[in-house]
Protein backbone atom coordinates (compact mmCIF):
# COMPACT_ATOMS: atom_id res chain seq x y z
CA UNK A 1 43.50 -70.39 29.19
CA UNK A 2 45.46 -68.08 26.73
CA UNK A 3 42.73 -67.79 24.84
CA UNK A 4 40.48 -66.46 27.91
CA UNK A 5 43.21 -64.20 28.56
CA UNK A 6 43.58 -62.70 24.84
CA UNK A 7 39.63 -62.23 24.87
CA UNK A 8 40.01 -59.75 28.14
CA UNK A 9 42.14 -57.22 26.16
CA UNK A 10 38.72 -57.32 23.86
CA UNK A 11 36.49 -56.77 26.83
CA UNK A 12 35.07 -53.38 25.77
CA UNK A 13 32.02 -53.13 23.91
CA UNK A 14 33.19 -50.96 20.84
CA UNK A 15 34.92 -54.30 19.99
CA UNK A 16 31.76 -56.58 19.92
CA UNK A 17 30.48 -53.28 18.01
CA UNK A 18 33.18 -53.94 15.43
CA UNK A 19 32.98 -57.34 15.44
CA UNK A 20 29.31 -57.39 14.68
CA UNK A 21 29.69 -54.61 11.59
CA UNK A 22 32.33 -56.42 9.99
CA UNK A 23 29.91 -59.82 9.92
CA UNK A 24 27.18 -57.81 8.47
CA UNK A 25 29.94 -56.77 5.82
CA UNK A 26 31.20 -60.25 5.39
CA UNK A 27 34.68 -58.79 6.22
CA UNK A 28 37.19 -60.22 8.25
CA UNK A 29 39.17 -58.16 10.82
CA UNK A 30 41.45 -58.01 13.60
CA UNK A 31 42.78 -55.09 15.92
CA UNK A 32 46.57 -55.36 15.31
CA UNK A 33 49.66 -53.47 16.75
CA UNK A 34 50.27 -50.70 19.82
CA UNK A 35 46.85 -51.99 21.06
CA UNK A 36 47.76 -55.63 21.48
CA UNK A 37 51.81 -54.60 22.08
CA UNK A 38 50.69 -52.67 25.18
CA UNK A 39 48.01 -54.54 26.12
CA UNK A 40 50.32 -58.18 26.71
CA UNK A 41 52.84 -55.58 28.20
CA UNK A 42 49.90 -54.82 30.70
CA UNK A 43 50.92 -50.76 29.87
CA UNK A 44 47.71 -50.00 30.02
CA UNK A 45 44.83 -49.20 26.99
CA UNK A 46 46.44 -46.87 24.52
CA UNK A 47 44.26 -43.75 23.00
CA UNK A 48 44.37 -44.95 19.65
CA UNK A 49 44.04 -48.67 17.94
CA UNK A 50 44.22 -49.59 14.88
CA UNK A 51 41.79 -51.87 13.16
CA UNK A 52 42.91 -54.38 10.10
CA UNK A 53 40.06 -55.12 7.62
CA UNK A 54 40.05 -57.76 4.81
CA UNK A 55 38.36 -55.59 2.50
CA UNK A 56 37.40 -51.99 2.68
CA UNK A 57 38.49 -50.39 6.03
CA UNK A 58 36.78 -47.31 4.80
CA UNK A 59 33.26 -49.06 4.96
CA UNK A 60 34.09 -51.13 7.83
CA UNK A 61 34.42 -47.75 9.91
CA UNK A 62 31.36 -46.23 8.33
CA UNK A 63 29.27 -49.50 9.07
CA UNK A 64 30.74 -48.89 12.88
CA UNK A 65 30.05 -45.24 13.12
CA UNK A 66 26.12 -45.85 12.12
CA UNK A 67 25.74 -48.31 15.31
CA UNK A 68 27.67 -45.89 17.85
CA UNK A 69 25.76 -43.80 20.13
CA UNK A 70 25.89 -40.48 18.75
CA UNK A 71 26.77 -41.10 15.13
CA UNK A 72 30.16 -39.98 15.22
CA UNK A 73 31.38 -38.52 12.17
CA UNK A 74 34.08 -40.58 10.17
CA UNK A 75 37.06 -38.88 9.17
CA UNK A 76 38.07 -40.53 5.69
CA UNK A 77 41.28 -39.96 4.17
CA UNK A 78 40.96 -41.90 0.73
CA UNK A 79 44.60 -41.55 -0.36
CA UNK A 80 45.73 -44.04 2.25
CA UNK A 81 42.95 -46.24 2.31
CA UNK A 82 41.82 -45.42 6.09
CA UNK A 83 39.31 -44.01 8.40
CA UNK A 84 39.17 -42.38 11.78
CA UNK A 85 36.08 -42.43 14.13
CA UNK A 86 36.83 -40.97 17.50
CA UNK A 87 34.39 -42.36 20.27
CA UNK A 88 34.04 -41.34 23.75
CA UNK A 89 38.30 -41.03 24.59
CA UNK A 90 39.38 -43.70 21.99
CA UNK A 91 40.52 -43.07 18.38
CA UNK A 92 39.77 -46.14 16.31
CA UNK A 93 42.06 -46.09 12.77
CA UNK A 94 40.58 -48.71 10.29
CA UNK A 95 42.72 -49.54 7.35
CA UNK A 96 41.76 -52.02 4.69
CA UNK A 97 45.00 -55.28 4.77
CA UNK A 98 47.13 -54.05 2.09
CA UNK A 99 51.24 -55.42 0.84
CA UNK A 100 53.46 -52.97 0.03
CA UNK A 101 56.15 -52.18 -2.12
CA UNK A 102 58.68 -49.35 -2.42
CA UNK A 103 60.37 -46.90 -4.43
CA UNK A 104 64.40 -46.59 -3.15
CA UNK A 105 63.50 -42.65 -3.29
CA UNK A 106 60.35 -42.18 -1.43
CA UNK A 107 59.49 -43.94 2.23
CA UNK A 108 55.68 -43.45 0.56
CA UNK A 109 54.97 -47.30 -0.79
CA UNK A 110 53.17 -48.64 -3.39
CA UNK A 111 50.13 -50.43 -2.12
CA UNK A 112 47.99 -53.10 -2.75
CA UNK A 113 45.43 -54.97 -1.62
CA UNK A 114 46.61 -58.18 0.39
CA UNK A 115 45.68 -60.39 2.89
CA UNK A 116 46.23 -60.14 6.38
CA UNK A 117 49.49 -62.04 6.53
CA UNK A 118 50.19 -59.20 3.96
CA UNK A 119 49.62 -56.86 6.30
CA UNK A 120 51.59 -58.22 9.00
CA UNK A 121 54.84 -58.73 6.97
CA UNK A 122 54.65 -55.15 6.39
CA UNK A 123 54.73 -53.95 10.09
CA UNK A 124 57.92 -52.66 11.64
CA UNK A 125 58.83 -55.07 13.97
CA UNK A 126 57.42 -58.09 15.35
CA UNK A 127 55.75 -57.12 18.65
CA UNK A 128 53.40 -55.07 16.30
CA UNK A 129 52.99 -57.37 13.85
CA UNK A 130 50.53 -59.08 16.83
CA UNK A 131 47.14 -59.25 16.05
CA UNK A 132 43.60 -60.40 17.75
CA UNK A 133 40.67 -61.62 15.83
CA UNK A 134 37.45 -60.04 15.87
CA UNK A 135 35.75 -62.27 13.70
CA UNK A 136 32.56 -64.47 15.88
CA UNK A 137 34.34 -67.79 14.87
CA UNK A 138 37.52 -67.16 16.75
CA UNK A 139 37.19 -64.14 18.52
CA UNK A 140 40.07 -63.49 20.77
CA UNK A 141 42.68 -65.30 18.53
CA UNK A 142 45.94 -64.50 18.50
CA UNK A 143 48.01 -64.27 15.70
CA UNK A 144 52.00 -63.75 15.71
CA UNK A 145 53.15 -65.51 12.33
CA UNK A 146 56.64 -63.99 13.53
CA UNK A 147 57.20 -64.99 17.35
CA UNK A 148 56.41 -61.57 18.28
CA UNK A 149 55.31 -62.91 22.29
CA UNK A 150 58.56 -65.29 22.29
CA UNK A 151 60.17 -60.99 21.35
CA UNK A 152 57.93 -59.57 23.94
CA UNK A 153 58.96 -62.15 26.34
CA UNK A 154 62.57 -61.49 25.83
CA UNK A 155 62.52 -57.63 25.48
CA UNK A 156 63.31 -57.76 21.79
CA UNK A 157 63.08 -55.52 18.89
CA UNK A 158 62.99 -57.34 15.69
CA UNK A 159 61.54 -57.23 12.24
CA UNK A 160 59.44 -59.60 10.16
CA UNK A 161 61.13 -59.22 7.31
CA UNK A 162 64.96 -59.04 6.60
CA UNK A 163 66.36 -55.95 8.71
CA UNK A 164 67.96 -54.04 5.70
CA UNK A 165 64.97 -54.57 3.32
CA UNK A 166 62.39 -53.05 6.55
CA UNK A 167 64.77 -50.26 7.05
CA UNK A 168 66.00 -49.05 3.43
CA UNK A 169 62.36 -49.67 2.12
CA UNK A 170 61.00 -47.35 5.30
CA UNK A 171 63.86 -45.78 7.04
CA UNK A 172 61.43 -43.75 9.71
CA UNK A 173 61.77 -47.42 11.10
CA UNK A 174 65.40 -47.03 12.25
CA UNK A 175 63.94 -44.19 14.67
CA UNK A 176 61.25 -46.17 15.75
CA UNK A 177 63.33 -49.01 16.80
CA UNK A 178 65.39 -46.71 18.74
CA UNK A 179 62.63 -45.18 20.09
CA UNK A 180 60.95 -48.58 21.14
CA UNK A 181 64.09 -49.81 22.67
CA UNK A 182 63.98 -46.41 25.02
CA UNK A 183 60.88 -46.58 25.96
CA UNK A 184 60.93 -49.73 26.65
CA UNK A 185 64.00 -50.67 27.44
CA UNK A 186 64.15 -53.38 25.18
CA UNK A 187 67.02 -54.72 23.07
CA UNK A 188 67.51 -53.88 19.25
CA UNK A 189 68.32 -58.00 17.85
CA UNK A 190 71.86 -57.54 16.77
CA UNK A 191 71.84 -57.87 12.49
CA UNK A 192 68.75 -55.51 13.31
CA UNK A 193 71.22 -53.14 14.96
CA UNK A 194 73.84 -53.44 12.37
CA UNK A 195 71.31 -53.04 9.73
CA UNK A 196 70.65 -49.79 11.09
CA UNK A 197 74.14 -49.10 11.09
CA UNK A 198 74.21 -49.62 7.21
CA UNK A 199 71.54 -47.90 6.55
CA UNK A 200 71.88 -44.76 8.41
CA UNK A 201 72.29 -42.32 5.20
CA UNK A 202 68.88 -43.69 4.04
CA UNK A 203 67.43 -41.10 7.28
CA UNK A 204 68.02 -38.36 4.86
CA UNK A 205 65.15 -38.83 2.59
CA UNK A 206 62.87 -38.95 6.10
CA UNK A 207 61.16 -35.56 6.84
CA UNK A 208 62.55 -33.45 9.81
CA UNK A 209 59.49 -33.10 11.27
CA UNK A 210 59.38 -36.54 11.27
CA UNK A 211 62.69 -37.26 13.00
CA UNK A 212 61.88 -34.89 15.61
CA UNK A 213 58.50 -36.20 16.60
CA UNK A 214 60.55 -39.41 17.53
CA UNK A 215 63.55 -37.65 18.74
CA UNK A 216 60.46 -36.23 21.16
CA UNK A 217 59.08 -39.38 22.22
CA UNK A 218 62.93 -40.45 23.15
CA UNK A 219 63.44 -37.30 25.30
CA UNK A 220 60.31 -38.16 26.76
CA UNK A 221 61.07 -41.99 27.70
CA UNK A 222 62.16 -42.81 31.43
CA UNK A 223 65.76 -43.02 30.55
CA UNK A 224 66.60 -40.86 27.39
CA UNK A 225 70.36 -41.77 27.47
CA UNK A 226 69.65 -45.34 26.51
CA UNK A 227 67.96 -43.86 23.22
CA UNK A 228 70.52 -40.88 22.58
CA UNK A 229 73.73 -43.31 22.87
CA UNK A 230 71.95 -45.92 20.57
CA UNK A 231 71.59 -42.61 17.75
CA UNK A 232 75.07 -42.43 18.31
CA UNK A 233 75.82 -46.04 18.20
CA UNK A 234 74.49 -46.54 15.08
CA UNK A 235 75.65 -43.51 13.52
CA UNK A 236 71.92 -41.49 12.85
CA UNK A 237 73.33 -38.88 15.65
CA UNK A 238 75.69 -37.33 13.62
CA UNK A 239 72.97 -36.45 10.75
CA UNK A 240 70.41 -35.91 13.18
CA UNK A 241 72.42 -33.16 15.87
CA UNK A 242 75.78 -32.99 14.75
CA UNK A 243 76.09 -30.40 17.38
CA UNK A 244 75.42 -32.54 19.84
CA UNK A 245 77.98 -35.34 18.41
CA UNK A 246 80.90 -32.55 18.01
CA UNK A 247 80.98 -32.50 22.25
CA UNK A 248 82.36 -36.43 22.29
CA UNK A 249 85.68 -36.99 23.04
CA UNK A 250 88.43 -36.16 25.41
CA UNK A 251 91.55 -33.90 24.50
CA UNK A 252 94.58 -34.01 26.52
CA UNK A 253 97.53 -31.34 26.41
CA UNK A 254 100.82 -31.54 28.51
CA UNK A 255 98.94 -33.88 30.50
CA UNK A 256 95.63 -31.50 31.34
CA UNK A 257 92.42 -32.96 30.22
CA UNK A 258 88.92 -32.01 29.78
CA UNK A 259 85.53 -34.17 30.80
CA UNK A 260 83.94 -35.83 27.64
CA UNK A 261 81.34 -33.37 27.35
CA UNK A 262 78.37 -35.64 25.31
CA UNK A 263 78.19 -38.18 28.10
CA UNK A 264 78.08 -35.63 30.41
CA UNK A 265 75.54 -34.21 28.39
CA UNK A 266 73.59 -37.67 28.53
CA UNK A 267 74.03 -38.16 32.32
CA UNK A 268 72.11 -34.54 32.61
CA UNK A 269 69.50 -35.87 30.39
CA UNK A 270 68.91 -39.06 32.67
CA UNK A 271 69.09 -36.51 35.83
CA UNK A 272 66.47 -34.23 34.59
CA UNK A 273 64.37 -36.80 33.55
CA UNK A 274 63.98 -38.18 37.26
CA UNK A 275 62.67 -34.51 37.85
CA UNK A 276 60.10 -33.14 35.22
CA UNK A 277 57.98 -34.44 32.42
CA UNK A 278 58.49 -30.55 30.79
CA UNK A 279 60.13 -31.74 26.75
CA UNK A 280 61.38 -28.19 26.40
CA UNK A 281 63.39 -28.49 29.80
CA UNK A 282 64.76 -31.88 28.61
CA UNK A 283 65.66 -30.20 24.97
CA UNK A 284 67.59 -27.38 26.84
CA UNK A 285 69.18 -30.13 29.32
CA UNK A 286 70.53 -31.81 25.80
CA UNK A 287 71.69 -28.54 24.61
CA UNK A 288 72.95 -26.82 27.21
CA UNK A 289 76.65 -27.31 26.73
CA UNK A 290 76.76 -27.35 22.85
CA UNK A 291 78.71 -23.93 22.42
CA UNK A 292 81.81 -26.23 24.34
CA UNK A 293 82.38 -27.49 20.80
CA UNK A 294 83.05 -24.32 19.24
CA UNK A 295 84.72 -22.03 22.26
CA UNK A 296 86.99 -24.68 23.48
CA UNK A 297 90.45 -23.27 24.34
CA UNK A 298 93.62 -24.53 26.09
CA UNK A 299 95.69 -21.70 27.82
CA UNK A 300 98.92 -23.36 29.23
CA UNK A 301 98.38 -21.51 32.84
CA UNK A 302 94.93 -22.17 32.91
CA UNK A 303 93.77 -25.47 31.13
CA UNK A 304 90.67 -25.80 29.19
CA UNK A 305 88.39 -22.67 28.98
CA UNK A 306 84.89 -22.43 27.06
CA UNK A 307 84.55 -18.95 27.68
CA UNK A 308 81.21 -17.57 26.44
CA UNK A 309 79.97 -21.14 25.80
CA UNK A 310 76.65 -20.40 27.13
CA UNK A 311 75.84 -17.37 25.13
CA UNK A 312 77.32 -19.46 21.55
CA UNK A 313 75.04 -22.16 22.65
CA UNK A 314 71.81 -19.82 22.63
CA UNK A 315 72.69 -18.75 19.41
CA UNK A 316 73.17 -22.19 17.85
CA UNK A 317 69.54 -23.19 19.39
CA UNK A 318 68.42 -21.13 16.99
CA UNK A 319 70.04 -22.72 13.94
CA UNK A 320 69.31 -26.21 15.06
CA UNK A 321 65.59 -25.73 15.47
CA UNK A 322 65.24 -23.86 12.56
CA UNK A 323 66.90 -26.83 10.40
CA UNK A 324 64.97 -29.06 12.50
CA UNK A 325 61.46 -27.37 11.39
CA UNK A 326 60.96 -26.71 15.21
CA UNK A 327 59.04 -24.47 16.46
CA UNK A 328 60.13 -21.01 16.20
CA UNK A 329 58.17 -19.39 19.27
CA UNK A 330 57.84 -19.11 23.05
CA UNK A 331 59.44 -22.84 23.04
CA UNK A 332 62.66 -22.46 21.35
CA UNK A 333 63.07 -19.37 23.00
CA UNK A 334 62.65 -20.85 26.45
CA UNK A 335 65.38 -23.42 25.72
CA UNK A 336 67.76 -20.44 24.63
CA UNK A 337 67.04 -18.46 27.82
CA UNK A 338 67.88 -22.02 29.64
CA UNK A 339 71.42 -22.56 27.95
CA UNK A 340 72.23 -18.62 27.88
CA UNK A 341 71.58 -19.09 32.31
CA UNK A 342 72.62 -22.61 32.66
CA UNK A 343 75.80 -21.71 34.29
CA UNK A 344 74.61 -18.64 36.66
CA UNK A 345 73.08 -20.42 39.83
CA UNK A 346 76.46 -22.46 39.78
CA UNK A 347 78.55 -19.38 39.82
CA UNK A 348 76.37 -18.27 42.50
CA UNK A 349 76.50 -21.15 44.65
CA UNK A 350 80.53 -21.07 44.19
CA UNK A 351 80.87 -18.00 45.43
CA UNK A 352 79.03 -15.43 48.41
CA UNK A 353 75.57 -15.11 46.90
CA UNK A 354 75.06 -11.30 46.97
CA UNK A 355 71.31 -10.10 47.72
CA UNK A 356 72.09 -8.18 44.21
CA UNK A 357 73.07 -11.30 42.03
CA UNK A 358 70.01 -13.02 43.43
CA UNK A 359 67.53 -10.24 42.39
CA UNK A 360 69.50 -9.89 39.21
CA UNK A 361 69.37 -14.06 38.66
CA UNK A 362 65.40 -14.28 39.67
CA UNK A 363 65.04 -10.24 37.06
CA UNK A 364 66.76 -12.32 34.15
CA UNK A 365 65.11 -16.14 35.00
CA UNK A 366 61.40 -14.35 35.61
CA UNK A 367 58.79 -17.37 35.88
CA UNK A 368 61.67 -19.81 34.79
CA UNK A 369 63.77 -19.54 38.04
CA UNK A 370 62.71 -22.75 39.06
CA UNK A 371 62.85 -24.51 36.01
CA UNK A 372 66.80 -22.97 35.78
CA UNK A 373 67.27 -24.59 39.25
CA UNK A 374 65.90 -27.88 38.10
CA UNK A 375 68.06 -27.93 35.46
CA UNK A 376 71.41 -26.99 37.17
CA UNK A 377 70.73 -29.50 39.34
CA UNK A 378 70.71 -31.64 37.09
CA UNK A 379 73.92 -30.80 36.09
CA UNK A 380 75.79 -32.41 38.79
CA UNK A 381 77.68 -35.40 37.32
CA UNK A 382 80.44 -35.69 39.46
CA UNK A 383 81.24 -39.08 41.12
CA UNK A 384 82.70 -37.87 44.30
CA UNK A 385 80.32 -38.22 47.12
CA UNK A 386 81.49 -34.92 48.70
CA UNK A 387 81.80 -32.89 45.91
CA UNK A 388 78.04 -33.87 44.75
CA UNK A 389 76.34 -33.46 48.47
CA UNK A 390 78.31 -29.78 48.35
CA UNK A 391 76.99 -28.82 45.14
CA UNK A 392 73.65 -29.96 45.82
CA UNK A 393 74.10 -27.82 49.45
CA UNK A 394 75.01 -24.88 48.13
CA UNK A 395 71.95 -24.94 45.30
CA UNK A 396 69.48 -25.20 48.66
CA UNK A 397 71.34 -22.22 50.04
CA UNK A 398 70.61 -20.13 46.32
CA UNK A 399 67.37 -21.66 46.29
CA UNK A 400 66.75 -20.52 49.90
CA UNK A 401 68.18 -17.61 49.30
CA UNK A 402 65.87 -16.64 46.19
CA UNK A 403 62.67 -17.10 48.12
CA UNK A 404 63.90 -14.62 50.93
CA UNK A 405 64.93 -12.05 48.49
CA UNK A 406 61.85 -12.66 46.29
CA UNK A 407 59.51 -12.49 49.23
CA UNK A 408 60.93 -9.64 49.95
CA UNK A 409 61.58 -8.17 46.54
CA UNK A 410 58.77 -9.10 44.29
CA UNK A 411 61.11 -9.16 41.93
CA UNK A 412 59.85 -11.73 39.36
CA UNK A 413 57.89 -10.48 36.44
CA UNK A 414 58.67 -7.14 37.47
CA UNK A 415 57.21 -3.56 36.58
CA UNK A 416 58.95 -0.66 37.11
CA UNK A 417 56.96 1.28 40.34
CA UNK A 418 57.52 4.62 38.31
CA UNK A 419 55.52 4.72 34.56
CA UNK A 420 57.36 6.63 31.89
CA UNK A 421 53.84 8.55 31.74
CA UNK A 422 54.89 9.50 35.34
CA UNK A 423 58.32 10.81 34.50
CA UNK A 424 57.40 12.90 31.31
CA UNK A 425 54.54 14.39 34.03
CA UNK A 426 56.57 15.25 36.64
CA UNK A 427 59.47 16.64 34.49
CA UNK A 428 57.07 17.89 31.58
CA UNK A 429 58.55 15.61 28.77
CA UNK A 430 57.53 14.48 25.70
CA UNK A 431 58.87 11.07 24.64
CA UNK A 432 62.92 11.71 24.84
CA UNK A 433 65.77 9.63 25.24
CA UNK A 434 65.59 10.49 29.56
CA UNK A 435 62.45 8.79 30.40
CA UNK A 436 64.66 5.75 29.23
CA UNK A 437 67.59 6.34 31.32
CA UNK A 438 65.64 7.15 34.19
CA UNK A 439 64.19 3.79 33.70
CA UNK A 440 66.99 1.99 33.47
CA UNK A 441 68.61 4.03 36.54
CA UNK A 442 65.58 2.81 38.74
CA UNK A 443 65.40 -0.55 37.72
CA UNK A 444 69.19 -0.82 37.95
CA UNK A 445 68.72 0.40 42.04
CA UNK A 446 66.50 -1.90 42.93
CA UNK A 447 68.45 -4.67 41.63
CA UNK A 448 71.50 -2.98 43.50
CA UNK A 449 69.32 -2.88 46.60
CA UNK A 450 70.10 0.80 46.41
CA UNK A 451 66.12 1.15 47.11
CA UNK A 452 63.51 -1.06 47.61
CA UNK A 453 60.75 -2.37 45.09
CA UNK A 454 58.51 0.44 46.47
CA UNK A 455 56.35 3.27 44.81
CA UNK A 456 57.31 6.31 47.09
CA UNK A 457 61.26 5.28 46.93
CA UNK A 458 61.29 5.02 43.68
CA UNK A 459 59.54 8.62 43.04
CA UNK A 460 62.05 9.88 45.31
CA UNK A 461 64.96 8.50 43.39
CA UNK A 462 63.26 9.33 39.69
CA UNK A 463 63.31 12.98 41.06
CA UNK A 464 66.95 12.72 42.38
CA UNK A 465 68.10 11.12 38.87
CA UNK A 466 66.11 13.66 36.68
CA UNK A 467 67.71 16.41 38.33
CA UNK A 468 71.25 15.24 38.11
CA UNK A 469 70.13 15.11 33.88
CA UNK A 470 69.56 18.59 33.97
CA UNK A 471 65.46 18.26 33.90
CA UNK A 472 63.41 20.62 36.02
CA UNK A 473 60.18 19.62 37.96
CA UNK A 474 56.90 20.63 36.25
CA UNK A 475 55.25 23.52 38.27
């Protein structure tokens, strides 16, 4: 009956396709890992799956590419022993069973070829050390030589081997385990855990980009926190975002305290999460308080201040993505304009929301408004009932109140109604320091509601400015 069942995840025809190839090869091979993982997980057929041959992968997906419709082309990458042929919307990665051996200095092993129990000690951990047979004498076999369905049964993350020699020989895998235990929401095995633990300086020799491709796929898992805190657990958060690590803890002074800022921090994760699938959002939600580090204060009439912790925090965005190898474009700048705003709605929905801070708020925001909304929503961590259903009133009342003054308004993305072509026509200019105040002067009215976000008022008022700088119409 298993068996029946293990031959459905092979149901597709680009398997009997591989199957036959590798018989006309006189190769043996299996589809092992993600594919099988997620397949006995029922999570659904992932876009790429790997393909284990006993032999020469490399000819195995060449032999496979000739019987596809459409010939695909095979993408060879000799240094690693593998192939890529892309058919239809799946990526199929053949790779010839190798063992491996390392080099304490380099995560890059030294291979060899091996068998396929080879193959399988060298996996990560046991759920992808799973493998089906696509051979026509047992086709549909499963092998697990390490109890990886007893692991999948129990929500475990484990390794084949002995946890310290998997994660010193490769320590990317300390990431992944983390990352598989998010995702999933699985359980690291304990020794496993503490071999991670011991192991944690070993991250060092990883690349950044790297790190950050998991750290991605761990802000992008249903429940980041459970991820973020295991990091921290095991000690890889410090090396990782030290920033991030410097927020933990709570500091009391003649008996005034402050919230522990990093599981707040986590808690806004998990909230924004529920919300939006948008990775940059979820990077500024992790980052939005890290200037609290660095501007924290305690005044004895006041408490705890972290004045100006939203404009440090911008700045150090910069920094980390830069030592990260992040990108240095419209992304990272996004996430600074997040944490320089993250506190504004909140001020606003604290105090009488002014027609002019809402212009000003939706001027500064532009097509993030909503995404600045999301994200201060988010932001609510509080535990009392009443406090949270205020908050969360008074953001509907700034949210209501930006659509009213933006309807109104048209403030968003907005271009002054006056050109400075305009002004140095009407007051016969060249280019001058003027045309720039009288564009800042106009802008600055409409935002005061001084005049509305109209051509003929603004003309009016350009006039009334010039004149009071000394210029004299043209004609």
């Amino acid at each position: 009956m298993q068996e029946e069942y293990h031959k459905r995840a092979l149901s597709k025809s680009i398997f009997n396709t591989i199957s036959d190839a590798a018989e006309e090869l006189s190769l043996d091979c299996y589809v092992i890992g993600g594919f099988v993982r997620d397949y006995l997980l029922q999570r659904g057929i992932p876009e790429d799956i790997d393909i284990v041959a006993v032999g020469s992968g490399i000819a195995l997906a060449e032999k496979v590419a000739s019987k596809l419709e459409g010939k695909p082309q095979v993408s060879v990458f000799k240094n690693f022993g593998t192939a890529m042929v892309k058919n239809q919307d799946i990526e199929l990665e053949f790779v010839g069973a190798r063992k491996e051996s390392y080099n304490r200095n380099s995560r890059k092993p030294i291979v060899e070829n091996g068998t396929l129990a080879d193959d399988q000690k060298r996996r990560d951990f046991t759920i992808n050390a799973l493998a089906l047979s696509l051979n026509k004498n047992d086709f549909g076999k499963l092998l697990d030589p390490f109890n990886g369905i007893s692991d999948l049964k129990n929500q475990i993350i484990r390794t084949p081997l002995e946890p310290g020699i998997t994660y010193s020989d490769d320590p990317l895998r300390m990431m992944r385990a983390i990352r598989f235990a998010s995702q999933l929401g699985f359980k690291i095995e304990s020794k496993s855990l503490a071999a991670i633990s011991e192991n944690k300086e070993r991250l060092k020799i990883i690349s950044n980009e790297r790190i950050v491709d998991e750290l991605h796929k761990i802000l992008l898992s249903k429940k980041p926190s459970v991820g973020l805190a295991l990091l921290h657990k095991t000690g890889l958060l410090p090396i990782i975002l030290p920033e991030l690590t410097a927020l933990q803890g709570i500091e009391e002074v003649e008996g005034q305290k402050h919230k522990d800022n990093f599981w707040h921090t986590l808690e806004v994760v998990d909230n924004i999460a529920e919300t939006t699938d948008n990775l940059w959002l979820r990077w500024a939600a992790l980052l939005h308080d890290i200037g609290k580090a660095p501007t924290k204060k305690f005044h004895k009439k006041i408490g705890w201040t972290f004045h100006g912790h939203e404009f440090v925090g911008s700045k150090m965005v910069y920094k980390l993505f830069k030592r990260l190898h992040m990108p240095l474009n419209e992304k990272m700048k996004f996430v600074q304009k997040m944490v320089m705003m993250s506190s504004r709605p909140q001020i606003l929905s604290e105090d009488f929301a002014t027609d002019s801070a809402i212009r000003r708020l939706v001027f500064d925001a532009g097509d993030h408004v909503e995404d600045l909304m999301t994200l201060c929503e988010a932001d609510i961590t509080t535990k009392n009932q009443k406090k949270q259903r205020r908050y969360k009133n008074n953001f509907k009342v700034v949210r209501q109140k930006i659509k009213e003054v933006e309807e109104r308004d048209h403030i968003r993305n907005f271009q002054p109604p006056v050109s400075g072509e305009e002004i140095m026509e009407t007051f016969n200019l060249k280019p001058c320091r003027e045309i720039g105040i009288i564009k800042e002067a106009i802008k600055e009215a409409i935002l005061e509601g001084e005049i509305p976000n109209e051509y003929e008022a603004s003309k009016a008022f350009m006039i009334k400015k010039g004149q009071e700088l000394g210029l004299t119409l043209n004609g």
